[in-house]
C-alpha atoms as a PDB file:
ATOM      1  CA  UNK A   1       0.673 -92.477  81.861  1.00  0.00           C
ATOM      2  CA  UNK A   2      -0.911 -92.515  78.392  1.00  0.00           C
ATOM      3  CA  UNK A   3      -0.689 -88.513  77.961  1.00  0.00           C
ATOM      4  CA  UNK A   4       3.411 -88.803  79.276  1.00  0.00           C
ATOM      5  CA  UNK A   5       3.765 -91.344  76.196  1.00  0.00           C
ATOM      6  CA  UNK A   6       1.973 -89.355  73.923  1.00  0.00           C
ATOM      7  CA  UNK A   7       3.523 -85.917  74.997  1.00  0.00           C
ATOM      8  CA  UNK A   8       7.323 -87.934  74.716  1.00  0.00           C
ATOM      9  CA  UNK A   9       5.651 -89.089  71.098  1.00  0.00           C
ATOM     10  CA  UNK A  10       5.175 -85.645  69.837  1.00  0.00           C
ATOM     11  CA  UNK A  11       8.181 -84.509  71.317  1.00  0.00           C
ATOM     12  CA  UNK A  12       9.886 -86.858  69.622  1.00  0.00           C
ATOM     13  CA  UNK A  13       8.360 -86.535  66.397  1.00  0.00           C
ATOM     14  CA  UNK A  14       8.848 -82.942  66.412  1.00  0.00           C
ATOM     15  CA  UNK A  15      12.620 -83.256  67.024  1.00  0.00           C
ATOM     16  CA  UNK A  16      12.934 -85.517  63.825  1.00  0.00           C
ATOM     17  CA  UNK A  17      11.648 -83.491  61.340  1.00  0.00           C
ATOM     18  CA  UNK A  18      14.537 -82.158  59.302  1.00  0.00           C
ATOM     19  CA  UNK A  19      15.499 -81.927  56.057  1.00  0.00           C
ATOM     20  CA  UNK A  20      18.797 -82.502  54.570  1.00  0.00           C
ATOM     21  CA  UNK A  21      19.530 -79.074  52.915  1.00  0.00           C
ATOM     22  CA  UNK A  22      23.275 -80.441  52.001  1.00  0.00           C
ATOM     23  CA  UNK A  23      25.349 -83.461  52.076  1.00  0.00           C
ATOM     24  CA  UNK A  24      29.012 -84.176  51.293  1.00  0.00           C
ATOM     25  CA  UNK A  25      29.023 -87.001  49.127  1.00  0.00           C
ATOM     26  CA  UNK A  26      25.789 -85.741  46.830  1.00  0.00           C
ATOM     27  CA  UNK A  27      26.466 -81.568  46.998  1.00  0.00           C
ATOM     28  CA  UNK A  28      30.531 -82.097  47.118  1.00  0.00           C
ATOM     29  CA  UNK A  29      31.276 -78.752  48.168  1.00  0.00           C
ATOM     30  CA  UNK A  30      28.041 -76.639  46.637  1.00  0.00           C
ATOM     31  CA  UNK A  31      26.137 -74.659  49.462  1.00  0.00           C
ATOM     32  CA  UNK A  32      23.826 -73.258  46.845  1.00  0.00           C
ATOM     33  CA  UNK A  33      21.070 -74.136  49.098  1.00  0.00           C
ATOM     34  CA  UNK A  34      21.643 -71.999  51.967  1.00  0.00           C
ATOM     35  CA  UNK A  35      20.154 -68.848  52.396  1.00  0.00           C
ATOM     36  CA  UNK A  36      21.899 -65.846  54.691  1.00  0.00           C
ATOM     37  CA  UNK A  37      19.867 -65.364  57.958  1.00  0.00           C
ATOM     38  CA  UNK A  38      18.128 -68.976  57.918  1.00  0.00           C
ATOM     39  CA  UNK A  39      18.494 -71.210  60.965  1.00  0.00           C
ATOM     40  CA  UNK A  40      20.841 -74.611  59.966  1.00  0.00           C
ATOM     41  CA  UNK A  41      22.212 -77.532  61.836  1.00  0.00           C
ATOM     42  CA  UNK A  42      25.121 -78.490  60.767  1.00  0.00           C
ATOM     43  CA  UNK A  43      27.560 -81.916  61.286  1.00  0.00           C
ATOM     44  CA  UNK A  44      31.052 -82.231  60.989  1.00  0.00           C
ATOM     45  CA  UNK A  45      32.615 -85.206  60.234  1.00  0.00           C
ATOM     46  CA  UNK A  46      33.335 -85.948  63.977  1.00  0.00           C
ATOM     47  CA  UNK A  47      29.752 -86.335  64.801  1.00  0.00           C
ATOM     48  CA  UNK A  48      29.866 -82.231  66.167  1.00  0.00           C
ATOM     49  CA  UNK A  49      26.805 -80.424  65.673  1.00  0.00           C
ATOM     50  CA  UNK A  50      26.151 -76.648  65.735  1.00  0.00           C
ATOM     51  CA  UNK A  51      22.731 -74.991  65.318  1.00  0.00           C
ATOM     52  CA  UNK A  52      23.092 -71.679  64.227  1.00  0.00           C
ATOM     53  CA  UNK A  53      21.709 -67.947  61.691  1.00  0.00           C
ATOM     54  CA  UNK A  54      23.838 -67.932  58.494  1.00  0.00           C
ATOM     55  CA  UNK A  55      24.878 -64.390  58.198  1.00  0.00           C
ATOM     56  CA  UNK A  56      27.638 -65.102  55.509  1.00  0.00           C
ATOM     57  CA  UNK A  57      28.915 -67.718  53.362  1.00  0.00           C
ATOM     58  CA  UNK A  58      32.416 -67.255  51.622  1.00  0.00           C
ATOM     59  CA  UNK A  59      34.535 -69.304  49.640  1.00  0.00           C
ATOM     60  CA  UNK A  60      35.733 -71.594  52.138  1.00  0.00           C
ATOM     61  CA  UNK A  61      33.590 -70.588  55.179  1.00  0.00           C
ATOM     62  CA  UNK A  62      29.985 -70.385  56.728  1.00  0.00           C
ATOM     63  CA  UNK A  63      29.456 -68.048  59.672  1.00  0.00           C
ATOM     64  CA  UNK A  64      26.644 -66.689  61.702  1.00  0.00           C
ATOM     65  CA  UNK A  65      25.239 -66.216  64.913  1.00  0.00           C
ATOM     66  CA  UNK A  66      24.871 -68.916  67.950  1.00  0.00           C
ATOM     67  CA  UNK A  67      23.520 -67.844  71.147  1.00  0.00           C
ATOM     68  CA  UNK A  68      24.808 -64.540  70.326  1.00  0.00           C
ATOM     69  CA  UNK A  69      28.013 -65.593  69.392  1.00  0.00           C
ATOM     70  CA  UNK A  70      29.983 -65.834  66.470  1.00  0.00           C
ATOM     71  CA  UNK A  71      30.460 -69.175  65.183  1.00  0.00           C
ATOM     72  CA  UNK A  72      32.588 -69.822  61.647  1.00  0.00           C
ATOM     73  CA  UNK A  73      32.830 -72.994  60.002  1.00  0.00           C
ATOM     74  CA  UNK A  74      35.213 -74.350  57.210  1.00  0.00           C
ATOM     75  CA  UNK A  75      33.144 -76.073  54.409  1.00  0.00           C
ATOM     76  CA  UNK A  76      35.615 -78.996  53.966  1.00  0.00           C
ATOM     77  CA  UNK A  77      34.632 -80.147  57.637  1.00  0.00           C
ATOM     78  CA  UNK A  78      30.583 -80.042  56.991  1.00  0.00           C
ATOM     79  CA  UNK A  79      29.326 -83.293  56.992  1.00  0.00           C
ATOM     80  CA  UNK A  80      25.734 -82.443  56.210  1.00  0.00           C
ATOM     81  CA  UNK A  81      23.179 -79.683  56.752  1.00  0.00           C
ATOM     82  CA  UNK A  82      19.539 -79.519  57.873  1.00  0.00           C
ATOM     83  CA  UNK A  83      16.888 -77.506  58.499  1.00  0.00           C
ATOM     84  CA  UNK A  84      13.790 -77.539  60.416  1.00  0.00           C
ATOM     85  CA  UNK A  85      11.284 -78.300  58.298  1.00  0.00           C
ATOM     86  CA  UNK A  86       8.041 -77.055  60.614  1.00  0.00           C
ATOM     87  CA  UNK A  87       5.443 -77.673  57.695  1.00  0.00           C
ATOM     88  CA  UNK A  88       6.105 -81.452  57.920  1.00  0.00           C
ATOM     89  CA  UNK A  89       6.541 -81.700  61.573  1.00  0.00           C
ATOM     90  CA  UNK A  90       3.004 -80.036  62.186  1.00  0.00           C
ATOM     91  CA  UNK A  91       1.149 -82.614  58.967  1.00  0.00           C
ATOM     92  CA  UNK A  92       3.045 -85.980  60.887  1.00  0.00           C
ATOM     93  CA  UNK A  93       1.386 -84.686  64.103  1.00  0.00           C
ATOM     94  CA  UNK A  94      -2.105 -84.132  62.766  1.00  0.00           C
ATOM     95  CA  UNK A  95      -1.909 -86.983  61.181  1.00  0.00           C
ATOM     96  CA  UNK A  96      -0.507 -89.069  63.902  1.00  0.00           C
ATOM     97  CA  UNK A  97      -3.494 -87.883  66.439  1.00  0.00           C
ATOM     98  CA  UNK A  98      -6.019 -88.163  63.493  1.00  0.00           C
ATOM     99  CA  UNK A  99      -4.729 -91.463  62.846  1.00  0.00           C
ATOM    100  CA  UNK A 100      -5.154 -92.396  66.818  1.00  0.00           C
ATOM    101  CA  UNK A 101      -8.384 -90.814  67.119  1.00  0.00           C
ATOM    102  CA  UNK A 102     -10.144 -92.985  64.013  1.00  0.00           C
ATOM    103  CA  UNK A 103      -8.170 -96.465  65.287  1.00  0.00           C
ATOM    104  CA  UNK A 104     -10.221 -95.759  68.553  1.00  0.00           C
ATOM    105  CA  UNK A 105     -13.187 -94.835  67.681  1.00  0.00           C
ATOM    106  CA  UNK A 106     -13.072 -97.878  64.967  1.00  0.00           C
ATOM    107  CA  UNK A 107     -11.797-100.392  68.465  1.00  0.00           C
ATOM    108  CA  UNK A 108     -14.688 -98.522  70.506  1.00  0.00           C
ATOM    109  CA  UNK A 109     -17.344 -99.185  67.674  1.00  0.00           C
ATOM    110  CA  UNK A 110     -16.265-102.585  67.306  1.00  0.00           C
ATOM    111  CA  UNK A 111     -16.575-104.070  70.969  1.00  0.00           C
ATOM    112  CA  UNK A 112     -19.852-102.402  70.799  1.00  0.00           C
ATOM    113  CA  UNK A 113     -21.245-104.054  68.119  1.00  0.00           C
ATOM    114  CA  UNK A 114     -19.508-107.405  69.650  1.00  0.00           C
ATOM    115  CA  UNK A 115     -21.151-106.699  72.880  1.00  0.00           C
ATOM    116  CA  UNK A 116     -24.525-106.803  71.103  1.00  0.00           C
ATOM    117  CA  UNK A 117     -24.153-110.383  69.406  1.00  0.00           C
ATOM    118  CA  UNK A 118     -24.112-112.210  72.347  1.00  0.00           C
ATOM    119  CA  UNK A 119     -26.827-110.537  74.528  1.00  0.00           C
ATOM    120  CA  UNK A 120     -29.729-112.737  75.534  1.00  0.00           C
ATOM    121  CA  UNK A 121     -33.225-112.452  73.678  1.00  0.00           C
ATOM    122  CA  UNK A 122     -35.993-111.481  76.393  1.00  0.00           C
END
């Protein structure tokens, strides 16, 4: 049971690392950020989401590949866009198992020593 919750954990944790590489109301309307043949997810503004490879961005337009198809997207209907950000994702789990690993050897040590105040003399 315990390895299920901590596989769904790192699951989990891995699925959340993104960074905003664009957003509407801060960028209003400057992709600058995006780089031809990187990976992006982007929203629209009716909750949609599409992950896909920039292979060109045009005036009023980002397109690229998806599951080898084409996919094009206006620019006035991106909501935001992230990308995976695989640096941070590995440093929260190493420090996430680190941190688990030190809280139970510090629980382990501690009932030990608490064991050995209340034993008997002889």
């Amino acid at each position: 049971m315990r390895i299920t919750l901590l596989i769904v954990f790192l699951l989990l944790i891995m699925q959340s690392c993104k960074t905003s590489v664009y957003k509407d109301k801060i960028d209003q309307n400057n992709f600058a950020k995006l780089e031809v043949g990187k990976v992006y997810t982007f929203y629209g503004y009716h909750k949609e989401k599409q992950d896909f490879k920039v292979s060109e961005i045009t005036q009023d337009s980002i397109s690229g590949m998806a599951k080898n198809r084409n996919v094009a997207l206006a620019k006035e209907n991106i909501r935001v866009v992230k990308k995976s950000n695989p640096a941070a994702t590995t440093a929260i789990v190493v420090g996430s198992v680190a941190g688990v690993a030190l809280v139970t050897y510090i629980m382990v040590e501690a009932i030990r020593d608490f064991g050995d105040a209340f034993q008997y003399p002889q």
